[in-house]
C-alpha atoms as a PDB file:
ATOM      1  CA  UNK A   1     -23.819  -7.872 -15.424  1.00  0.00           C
ATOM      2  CA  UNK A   2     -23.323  -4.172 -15.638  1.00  0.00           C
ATOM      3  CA  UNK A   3     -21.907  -4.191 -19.381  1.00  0.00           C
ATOM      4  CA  UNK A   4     -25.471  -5.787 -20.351  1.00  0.00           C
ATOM      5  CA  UNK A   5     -27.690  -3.206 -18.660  1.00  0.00           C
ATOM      6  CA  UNK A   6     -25.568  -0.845 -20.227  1.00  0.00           C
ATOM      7  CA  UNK A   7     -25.872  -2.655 -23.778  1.00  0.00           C
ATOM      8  CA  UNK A   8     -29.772  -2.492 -22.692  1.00  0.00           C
ATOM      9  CA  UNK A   9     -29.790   1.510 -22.263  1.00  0.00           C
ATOM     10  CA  UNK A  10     -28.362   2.122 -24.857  1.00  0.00           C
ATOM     11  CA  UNK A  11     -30.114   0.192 -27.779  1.00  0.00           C
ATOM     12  CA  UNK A  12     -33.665   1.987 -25.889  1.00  0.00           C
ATOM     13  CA  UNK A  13     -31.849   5.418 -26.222  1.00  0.00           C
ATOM     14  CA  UNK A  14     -28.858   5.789 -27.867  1.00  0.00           C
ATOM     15  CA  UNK A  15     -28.944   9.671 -28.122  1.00  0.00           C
ATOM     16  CA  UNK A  16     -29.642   9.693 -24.796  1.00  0.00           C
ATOM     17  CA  UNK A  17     -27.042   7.183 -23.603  1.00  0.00           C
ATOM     18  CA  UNK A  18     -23.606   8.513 -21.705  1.00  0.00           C
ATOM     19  CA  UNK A  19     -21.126   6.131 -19.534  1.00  0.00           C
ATOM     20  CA  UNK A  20     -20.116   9.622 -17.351  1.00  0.00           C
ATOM     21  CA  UNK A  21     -19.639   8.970 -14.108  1.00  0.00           C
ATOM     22  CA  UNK A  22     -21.135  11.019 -11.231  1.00  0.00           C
ATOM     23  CA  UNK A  23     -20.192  10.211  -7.652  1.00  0.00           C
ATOM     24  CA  UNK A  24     -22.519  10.205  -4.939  1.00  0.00           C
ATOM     25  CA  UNK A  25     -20.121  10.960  -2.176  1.00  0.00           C
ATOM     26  CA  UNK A  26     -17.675  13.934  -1.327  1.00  0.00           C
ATOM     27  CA  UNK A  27     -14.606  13.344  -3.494  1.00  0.00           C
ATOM     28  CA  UNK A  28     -12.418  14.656  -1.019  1.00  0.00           C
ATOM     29  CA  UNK A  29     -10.955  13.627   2.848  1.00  0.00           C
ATOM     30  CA  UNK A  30     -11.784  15.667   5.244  1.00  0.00           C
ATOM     31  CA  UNK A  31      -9.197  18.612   5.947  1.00  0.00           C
ATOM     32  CA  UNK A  32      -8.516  16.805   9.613  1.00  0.00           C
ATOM     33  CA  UNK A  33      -7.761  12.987   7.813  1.00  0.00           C
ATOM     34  CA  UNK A  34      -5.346  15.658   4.999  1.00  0.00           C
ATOM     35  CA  UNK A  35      -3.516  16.971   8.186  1.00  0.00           C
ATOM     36  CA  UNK A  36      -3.262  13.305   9.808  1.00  0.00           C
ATOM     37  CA  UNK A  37      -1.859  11.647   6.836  1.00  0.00           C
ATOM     38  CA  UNK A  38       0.239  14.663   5.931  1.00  0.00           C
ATOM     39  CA  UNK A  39       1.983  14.530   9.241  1.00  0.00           C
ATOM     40  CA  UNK A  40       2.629  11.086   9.182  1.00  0.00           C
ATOM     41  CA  UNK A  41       4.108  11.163   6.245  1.00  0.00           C
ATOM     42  CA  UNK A  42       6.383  13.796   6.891  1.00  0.00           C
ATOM     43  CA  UNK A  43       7.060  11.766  10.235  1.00  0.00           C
ATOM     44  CA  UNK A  44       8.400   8.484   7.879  1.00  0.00           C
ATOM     45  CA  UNK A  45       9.932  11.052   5.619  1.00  0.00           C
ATOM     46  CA  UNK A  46      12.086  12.426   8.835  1.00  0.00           C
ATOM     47  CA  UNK A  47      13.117   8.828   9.975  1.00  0.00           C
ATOM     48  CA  UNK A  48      14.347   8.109   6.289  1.00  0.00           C
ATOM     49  CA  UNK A  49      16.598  10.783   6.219  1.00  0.00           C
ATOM     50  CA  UNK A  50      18.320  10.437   9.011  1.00  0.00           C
ATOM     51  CA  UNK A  51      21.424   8.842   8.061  1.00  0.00           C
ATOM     52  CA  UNK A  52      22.489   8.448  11.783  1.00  0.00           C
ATOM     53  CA  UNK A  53      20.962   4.778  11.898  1.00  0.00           C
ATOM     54  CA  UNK A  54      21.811   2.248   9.639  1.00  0.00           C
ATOM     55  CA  UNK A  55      18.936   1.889   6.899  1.00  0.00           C
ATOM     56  CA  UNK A  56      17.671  -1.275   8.333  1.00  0.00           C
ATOM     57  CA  UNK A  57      16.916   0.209  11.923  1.00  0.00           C
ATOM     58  CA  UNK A  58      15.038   3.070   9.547  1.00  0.00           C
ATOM     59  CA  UNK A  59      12.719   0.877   7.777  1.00  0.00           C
ATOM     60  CA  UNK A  60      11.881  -0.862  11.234  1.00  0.00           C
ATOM     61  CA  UNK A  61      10.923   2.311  12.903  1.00  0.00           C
ATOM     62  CA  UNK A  62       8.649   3.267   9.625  1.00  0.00           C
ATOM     63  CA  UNK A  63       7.225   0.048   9.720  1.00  0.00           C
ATOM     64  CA  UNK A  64       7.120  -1.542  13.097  1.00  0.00           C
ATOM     65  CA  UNK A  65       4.079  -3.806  12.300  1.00  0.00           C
ATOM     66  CA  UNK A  66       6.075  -5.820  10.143  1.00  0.00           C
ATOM     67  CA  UNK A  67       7.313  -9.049  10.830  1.00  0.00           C
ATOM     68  CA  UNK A  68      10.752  -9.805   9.471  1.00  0.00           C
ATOM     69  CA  UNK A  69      12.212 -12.602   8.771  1.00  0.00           C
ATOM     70  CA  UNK A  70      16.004 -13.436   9.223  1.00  0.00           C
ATOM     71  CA  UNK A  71      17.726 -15.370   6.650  1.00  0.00           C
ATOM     72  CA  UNK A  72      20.759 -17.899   8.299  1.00  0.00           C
ATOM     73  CA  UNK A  73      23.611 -18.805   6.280  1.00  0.00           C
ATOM     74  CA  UNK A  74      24.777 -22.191   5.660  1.00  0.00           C
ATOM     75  CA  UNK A  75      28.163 -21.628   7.772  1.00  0.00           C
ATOM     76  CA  UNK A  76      25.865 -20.917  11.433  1.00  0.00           C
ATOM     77  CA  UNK A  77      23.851 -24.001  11.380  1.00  0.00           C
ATOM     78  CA  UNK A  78      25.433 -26.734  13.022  1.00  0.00           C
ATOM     79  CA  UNK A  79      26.270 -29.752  10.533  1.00  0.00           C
ATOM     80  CA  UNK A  80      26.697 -33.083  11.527  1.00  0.00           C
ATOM     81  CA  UNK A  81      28.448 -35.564   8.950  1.00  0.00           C
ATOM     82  CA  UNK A  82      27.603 -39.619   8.544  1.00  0.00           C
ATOM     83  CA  UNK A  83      30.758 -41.734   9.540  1.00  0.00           C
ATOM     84  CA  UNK A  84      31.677 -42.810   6.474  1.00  0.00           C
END
């Protein structure tokens, strides 16, 4: 595992040894993936604060993918009772 090659380096050169970190790729998005996400954001940020639609229609329109589920009470569902 990685925590015994470490354990390795360092007993060959412990002056030498350091767990810093050094990425290989850019650490940023791009400024055109900054823009995209900012915009949605402030797009879901817009729909939330409109206090015209009831807060239910709000969170489907920020999430549309989502499947929800409705809950029935016991008084809707039709009941049948054993002759006694």
């Amino acid at each position: 595992t990685r925590f015994f090659a470490l354990v390795k380096v360092y007993r060959n050169a412990p002056d030498a040894f350091s767990v810093g970190y050094e990425r290989r790729t850019p650490g940023r998005l791009s400024a055109a993936v900054e823009m995209e996400i900012e915009r949605e954001l402030l797009r879901e940020k817009a729909i939330f604060e409109d206090n015209r639609q009831p807060t239910s229609a709000r969170s489907a329109a920020i999430c549309p993918d989502s499947q929800r589920t409705q809950t029935r009470s016991p008084d809707s569902e039709n009941h049948t009772r054993r002759a006694a």
